[in-house]
PDB file of N, CA and C in Angstrom:
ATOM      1  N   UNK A   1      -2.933   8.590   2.609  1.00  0.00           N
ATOM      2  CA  UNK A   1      -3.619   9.543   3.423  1.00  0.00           C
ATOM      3  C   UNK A   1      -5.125   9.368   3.337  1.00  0.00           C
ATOM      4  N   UNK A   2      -5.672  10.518   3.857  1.00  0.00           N
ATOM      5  CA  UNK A   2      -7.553  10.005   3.940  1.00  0.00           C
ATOM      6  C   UNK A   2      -7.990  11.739   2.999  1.00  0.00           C
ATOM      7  N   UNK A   3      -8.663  11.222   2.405  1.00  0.00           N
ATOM      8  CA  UNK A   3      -9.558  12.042   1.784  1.00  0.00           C
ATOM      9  C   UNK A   3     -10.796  12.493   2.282  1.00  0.00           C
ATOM     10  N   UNK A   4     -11.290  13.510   2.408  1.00  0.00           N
ATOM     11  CA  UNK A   4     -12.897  13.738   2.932  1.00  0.00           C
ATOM     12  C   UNK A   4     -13.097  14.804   1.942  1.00  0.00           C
ATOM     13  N   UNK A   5     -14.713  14.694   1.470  1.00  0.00           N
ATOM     14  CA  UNK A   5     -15.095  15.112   1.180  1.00  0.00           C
ATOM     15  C   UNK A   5     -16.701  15.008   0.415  1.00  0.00           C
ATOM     16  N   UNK A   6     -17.157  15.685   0.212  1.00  0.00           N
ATOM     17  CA  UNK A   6     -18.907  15.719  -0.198  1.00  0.00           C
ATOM     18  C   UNK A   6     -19.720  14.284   0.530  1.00  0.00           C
ATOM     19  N   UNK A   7     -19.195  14.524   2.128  1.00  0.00           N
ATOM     20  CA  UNK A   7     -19.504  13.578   3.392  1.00  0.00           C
ATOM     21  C   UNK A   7     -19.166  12.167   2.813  1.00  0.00           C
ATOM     22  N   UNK A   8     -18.612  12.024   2.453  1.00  0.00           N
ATOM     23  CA  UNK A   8     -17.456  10.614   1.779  1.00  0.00           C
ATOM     24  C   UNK A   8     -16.053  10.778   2.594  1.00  0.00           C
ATOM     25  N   UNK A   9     -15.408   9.477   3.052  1.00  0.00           N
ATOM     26  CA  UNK A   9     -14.095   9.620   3.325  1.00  0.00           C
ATOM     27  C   UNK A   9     -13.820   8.488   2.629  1.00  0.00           C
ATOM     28  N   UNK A  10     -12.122   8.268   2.349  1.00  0.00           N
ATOM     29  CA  UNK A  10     -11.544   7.333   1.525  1.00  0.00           C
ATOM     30  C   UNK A  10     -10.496   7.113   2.033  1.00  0.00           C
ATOM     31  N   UNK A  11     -10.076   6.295   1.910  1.00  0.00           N
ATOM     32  CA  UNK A  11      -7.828   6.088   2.733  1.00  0.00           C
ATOM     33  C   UNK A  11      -7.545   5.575   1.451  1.00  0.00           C
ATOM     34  N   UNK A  12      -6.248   5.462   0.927  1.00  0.00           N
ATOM     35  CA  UNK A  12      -5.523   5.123   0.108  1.00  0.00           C
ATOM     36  C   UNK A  12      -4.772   3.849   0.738  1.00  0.00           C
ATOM     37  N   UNK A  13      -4.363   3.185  -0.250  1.00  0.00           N
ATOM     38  CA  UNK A  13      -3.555   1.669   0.148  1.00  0.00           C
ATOM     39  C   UNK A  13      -2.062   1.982  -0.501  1.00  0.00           C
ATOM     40  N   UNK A  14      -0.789   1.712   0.293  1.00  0.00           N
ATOM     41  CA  UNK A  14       0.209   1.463  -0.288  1.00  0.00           C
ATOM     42  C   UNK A  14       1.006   0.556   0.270  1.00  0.00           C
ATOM     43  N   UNK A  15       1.853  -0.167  -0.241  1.00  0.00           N
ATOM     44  CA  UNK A  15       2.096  -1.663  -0.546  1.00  0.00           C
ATOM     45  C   UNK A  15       3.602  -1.419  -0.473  1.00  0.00           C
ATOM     46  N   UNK A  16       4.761  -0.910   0.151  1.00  0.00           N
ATOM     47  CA  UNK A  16       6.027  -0.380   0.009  1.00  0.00           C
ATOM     48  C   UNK A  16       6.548  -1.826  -0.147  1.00  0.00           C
ATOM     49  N   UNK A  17       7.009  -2.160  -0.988  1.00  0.00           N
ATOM     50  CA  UNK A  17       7.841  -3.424  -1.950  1.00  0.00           C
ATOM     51  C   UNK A  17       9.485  -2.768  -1.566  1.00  0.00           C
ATOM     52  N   UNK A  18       9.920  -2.365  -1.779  1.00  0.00           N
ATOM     53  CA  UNK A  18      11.935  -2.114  -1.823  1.00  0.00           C
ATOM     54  C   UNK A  18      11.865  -0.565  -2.316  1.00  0.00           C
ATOM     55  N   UNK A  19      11.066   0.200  -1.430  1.00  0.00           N
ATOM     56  CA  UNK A  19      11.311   1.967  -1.765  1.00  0.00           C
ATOM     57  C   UNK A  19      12.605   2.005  -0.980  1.00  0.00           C
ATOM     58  N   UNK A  20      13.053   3.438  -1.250  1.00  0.00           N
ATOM     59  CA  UNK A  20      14.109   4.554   0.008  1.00  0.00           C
ATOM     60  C   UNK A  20      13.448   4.678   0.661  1.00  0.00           C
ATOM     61  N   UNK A  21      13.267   3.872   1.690  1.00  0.00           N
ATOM     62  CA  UNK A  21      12.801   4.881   2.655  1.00  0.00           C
ATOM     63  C   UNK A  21      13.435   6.103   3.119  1.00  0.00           C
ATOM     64  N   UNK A  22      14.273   6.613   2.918  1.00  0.00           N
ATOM     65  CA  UNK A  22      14.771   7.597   3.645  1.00  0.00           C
ATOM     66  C   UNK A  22      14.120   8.972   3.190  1.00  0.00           C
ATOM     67  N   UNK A  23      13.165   8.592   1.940  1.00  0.00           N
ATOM     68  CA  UNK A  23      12.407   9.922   2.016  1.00  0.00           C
ATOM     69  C   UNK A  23      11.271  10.269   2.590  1.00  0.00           C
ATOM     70  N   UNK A  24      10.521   9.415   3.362  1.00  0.00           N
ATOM     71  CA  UNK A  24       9.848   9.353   4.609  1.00  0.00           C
ATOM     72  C   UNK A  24      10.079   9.567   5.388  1.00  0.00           C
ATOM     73  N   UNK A  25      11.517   9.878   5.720  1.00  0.00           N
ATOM     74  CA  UNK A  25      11.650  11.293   6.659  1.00  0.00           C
ATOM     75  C   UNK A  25      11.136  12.812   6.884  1.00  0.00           C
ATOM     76  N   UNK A  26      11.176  12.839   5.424  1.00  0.00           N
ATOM     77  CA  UNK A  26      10.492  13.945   5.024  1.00  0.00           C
ATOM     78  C   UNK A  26       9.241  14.597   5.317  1.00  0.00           C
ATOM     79  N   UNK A  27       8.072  13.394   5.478  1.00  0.00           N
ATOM     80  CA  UNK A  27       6.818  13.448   5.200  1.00  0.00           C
ATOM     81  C   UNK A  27       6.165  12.898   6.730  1.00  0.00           C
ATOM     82  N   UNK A  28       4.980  13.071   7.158  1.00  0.00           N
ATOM     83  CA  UNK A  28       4.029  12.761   8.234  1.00  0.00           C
ATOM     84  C   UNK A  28       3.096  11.646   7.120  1.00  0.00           C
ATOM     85  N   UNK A  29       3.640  10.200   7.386  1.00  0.00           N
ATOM     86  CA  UNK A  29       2.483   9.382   6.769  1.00  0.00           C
ATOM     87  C   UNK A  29       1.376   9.643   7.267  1.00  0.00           C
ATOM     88  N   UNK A  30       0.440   9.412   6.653  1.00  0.00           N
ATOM     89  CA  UNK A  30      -1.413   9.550   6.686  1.00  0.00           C
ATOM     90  C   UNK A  30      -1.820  10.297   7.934  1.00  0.00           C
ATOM     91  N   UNK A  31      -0.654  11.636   7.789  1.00  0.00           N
ATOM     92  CA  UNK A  31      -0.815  12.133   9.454  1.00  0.00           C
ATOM     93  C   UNK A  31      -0.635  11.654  10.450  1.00  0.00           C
ATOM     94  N   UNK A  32       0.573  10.674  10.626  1.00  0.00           N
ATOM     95  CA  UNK A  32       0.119  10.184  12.391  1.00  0.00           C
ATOM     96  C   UNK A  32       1.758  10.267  12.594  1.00  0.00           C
ATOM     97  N   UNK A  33       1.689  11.741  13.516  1.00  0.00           N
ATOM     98  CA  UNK A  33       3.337  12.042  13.640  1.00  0.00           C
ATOM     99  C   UNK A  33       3.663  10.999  14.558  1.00  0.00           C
ATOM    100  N   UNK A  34       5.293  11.045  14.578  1.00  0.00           N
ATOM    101  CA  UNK A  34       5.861  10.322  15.177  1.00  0.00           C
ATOM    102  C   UNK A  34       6.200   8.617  14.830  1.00  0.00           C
ATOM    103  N   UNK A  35       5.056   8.302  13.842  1.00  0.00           N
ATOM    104  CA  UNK A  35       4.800   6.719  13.512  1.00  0.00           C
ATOM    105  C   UNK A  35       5.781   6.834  12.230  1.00  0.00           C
ATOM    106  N   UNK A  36       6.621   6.050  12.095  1.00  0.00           N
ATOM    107  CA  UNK A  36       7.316   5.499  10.755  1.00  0.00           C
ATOM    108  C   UNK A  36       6.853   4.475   9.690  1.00  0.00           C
ATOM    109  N   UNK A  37       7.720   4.100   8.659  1.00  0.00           N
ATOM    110  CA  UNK A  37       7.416   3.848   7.698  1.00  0.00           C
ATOM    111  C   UNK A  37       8.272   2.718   6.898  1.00  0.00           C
ATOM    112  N   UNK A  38       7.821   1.511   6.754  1.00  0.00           N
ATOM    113  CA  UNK A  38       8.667   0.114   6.568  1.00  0.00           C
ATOM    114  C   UNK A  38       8.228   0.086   5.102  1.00  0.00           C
ATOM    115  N   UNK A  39       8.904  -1.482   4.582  1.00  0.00           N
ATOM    116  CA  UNK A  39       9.006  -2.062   3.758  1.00  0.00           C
ATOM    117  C   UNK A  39       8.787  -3.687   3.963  1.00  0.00           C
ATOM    118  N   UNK A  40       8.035  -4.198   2.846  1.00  0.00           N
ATOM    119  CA  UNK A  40       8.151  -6.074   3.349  1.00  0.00           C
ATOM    120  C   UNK A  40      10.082  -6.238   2.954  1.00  0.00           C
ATOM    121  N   UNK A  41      10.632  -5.660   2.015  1.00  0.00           N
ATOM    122  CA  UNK A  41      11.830  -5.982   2.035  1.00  0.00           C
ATOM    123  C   UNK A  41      12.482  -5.838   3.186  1.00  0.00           C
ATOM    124  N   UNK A  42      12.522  -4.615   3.784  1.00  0.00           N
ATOM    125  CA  UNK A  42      12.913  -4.485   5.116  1.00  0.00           C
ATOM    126  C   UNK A  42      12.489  -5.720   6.041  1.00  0.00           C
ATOM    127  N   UNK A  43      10.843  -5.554   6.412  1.00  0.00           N
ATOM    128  CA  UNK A  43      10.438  -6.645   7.238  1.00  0.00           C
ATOM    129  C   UNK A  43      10.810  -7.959   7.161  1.00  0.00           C
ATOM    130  N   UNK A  44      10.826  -8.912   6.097  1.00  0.00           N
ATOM    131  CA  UNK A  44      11.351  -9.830   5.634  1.00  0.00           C
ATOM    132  C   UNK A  44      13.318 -10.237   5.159  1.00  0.00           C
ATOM    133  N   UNK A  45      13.720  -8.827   5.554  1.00  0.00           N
ATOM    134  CA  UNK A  45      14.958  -9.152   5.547  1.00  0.00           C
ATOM    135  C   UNK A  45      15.682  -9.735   3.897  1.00  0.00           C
ATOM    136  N   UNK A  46      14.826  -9.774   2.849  1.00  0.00           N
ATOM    137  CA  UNK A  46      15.618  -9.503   1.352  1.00  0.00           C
ATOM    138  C   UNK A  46      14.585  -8.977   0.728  1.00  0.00           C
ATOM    139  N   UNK A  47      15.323  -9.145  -0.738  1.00  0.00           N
ATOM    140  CA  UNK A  47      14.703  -7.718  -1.542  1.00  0.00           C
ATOM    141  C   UNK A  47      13.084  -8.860  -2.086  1.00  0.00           C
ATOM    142  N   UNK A  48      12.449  -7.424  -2.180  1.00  0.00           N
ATOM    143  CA  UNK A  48      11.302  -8.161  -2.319  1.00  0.00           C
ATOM    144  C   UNK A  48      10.382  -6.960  -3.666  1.00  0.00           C
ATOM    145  N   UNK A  49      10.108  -7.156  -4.981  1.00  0.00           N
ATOM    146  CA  UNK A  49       9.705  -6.431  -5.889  1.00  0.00           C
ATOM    147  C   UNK A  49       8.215  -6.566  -6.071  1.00  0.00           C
ATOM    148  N   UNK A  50       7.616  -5.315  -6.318  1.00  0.00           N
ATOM    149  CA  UNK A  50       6.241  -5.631  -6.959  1.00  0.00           C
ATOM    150  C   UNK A  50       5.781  -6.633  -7.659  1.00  0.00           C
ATOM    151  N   UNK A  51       6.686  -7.166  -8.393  1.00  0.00           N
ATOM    152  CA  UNK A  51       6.190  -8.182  -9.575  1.00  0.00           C
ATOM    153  C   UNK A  51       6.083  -9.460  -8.317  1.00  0.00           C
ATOM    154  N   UNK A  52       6.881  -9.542  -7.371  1.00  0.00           N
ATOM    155  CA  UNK A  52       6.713 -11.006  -6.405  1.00  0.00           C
ATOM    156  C   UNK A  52       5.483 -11.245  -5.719  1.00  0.00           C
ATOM    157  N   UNK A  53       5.198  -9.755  -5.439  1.00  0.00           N
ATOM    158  CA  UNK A  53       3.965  -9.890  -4.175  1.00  0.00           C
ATOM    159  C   UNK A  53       2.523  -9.122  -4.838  1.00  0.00           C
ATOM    160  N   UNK A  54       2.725  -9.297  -5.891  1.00  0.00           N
ATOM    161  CA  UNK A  54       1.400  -8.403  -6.813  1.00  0.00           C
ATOM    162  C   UNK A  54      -0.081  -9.263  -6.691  1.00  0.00           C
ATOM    163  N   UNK A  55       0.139 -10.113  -7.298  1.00  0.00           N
ATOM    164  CA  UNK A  55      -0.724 -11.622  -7.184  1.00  0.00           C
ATOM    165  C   UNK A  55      -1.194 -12.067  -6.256  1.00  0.00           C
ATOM    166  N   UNK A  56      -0.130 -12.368  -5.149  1.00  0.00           N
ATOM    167  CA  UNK A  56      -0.314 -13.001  -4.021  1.00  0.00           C
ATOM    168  C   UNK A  56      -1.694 -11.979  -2.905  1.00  0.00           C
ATOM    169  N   UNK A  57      -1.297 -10.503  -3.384  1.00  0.00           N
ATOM    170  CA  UNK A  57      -1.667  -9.614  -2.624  1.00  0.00           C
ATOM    171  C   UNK A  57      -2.639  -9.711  -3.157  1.00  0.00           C
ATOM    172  N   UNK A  58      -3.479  -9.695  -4.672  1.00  0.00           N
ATOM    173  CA  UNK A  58      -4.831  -9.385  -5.207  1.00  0.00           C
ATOM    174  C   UNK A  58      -5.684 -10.536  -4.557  1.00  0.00           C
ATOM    175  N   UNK A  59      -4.945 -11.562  -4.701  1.00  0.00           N
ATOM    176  CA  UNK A  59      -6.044 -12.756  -4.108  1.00  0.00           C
ATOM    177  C   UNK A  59      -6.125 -12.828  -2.638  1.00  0.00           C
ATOM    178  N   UNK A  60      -5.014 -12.269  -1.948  1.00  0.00           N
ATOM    179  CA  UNK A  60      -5.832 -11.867  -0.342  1.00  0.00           C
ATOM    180  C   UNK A  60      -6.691 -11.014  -0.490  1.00  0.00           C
ATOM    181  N   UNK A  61      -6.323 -10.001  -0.944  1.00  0.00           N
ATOM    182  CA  UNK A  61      -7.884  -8.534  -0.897  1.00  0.00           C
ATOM    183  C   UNK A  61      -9.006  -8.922  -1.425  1.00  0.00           C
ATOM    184  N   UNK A  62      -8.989  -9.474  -2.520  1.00  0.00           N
ATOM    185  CA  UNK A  62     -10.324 -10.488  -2.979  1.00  0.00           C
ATOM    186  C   UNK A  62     -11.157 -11.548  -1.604  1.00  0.00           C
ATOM    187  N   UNK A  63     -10.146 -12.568  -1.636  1.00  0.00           N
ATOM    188  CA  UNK A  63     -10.816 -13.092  -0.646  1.00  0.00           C
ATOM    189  C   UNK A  63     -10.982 -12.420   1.151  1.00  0.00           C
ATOM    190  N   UNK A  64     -10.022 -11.135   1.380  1.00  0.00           N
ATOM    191  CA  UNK A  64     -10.488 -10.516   2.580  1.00  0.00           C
ATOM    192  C   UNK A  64     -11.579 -10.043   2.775  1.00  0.00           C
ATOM    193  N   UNK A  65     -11.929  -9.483   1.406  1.00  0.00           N
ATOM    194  CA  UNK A  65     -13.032  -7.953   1.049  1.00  0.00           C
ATOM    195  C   UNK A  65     -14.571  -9.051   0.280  1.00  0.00           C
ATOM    196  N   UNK A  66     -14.478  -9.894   0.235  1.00  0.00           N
ATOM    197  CA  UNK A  66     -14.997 -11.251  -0.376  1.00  0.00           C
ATOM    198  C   UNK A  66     -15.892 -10.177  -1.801  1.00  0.00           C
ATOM    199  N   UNK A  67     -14.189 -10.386  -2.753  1.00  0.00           N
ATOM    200  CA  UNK A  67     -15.342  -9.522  -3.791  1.00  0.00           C
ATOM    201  C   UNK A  67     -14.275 -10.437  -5.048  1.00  0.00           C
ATOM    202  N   UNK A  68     -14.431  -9.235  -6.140  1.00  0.00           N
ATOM    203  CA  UNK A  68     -13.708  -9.954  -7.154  1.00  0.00           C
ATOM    204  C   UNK A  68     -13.383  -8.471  -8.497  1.00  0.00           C
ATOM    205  N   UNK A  69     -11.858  -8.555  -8.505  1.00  0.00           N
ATOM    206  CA  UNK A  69     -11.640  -7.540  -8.952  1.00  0.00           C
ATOM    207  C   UNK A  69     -11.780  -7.599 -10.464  1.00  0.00           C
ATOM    208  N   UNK A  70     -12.249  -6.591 -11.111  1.00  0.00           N
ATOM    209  CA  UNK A  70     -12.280  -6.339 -12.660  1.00  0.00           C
ATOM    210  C   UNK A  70     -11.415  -5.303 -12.927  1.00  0.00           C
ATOM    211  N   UNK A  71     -10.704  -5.889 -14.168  1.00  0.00           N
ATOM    212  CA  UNK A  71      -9.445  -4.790 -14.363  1.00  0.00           C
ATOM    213  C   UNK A  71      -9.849  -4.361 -15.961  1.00  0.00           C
ATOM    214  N   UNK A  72     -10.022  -3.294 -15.851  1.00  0.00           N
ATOM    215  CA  UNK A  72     -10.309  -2.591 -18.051  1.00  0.00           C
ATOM    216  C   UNK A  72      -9.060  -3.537 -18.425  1.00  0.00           C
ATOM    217  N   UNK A  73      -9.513  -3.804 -20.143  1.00  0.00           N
ATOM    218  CA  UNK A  73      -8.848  -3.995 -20.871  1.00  0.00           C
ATOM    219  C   UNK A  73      -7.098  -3.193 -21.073  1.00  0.00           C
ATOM    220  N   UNK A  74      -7.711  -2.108 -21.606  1.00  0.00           N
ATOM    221  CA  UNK A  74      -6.934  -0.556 -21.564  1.00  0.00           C
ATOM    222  C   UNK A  74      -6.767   0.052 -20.783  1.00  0.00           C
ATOM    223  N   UNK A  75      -6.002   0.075 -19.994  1.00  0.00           N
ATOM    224  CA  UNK A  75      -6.003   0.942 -18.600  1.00  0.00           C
ATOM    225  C   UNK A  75      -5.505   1.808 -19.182  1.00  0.00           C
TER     226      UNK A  75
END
């Protein structure tokens, strides 16, 4: 969804790997009725886990956003 506030807005990123969808029935994603809600497992037609597409995904957003992510020690 989008956040606003103290004249800042923000969107959140989510990455649906092999959820239920069927509890997105439930819910109005990021507000935009009527629009639904996939999966790359779905899209791609087998199962597909966080651990497969974790990596692959940091080094597109890196090189999309042309930055370079730092992760704490200790999260």
């Amino acid at each position: 969804g989008v956040h606003c506030g103290n004249h800042i807005t923000s969107h959140g990123l989510a990455l649906n790997c092999c959820p239920d969808l069927t509890w997105f029935h439930h819910i109005v994603p990021c507000g935009l009725e009527g629009k639904g809600v996939t999966s790359l497992s779905h899209e791609l037609g087998h199962h597909v886990t966080v651990n497969h597409i974790i990596q692959p995904f940091l080094d597109s957003f890196q090189e999309v956003f042309d930055s370079t992510l730092v992760f704490p020690e200790d999260p």
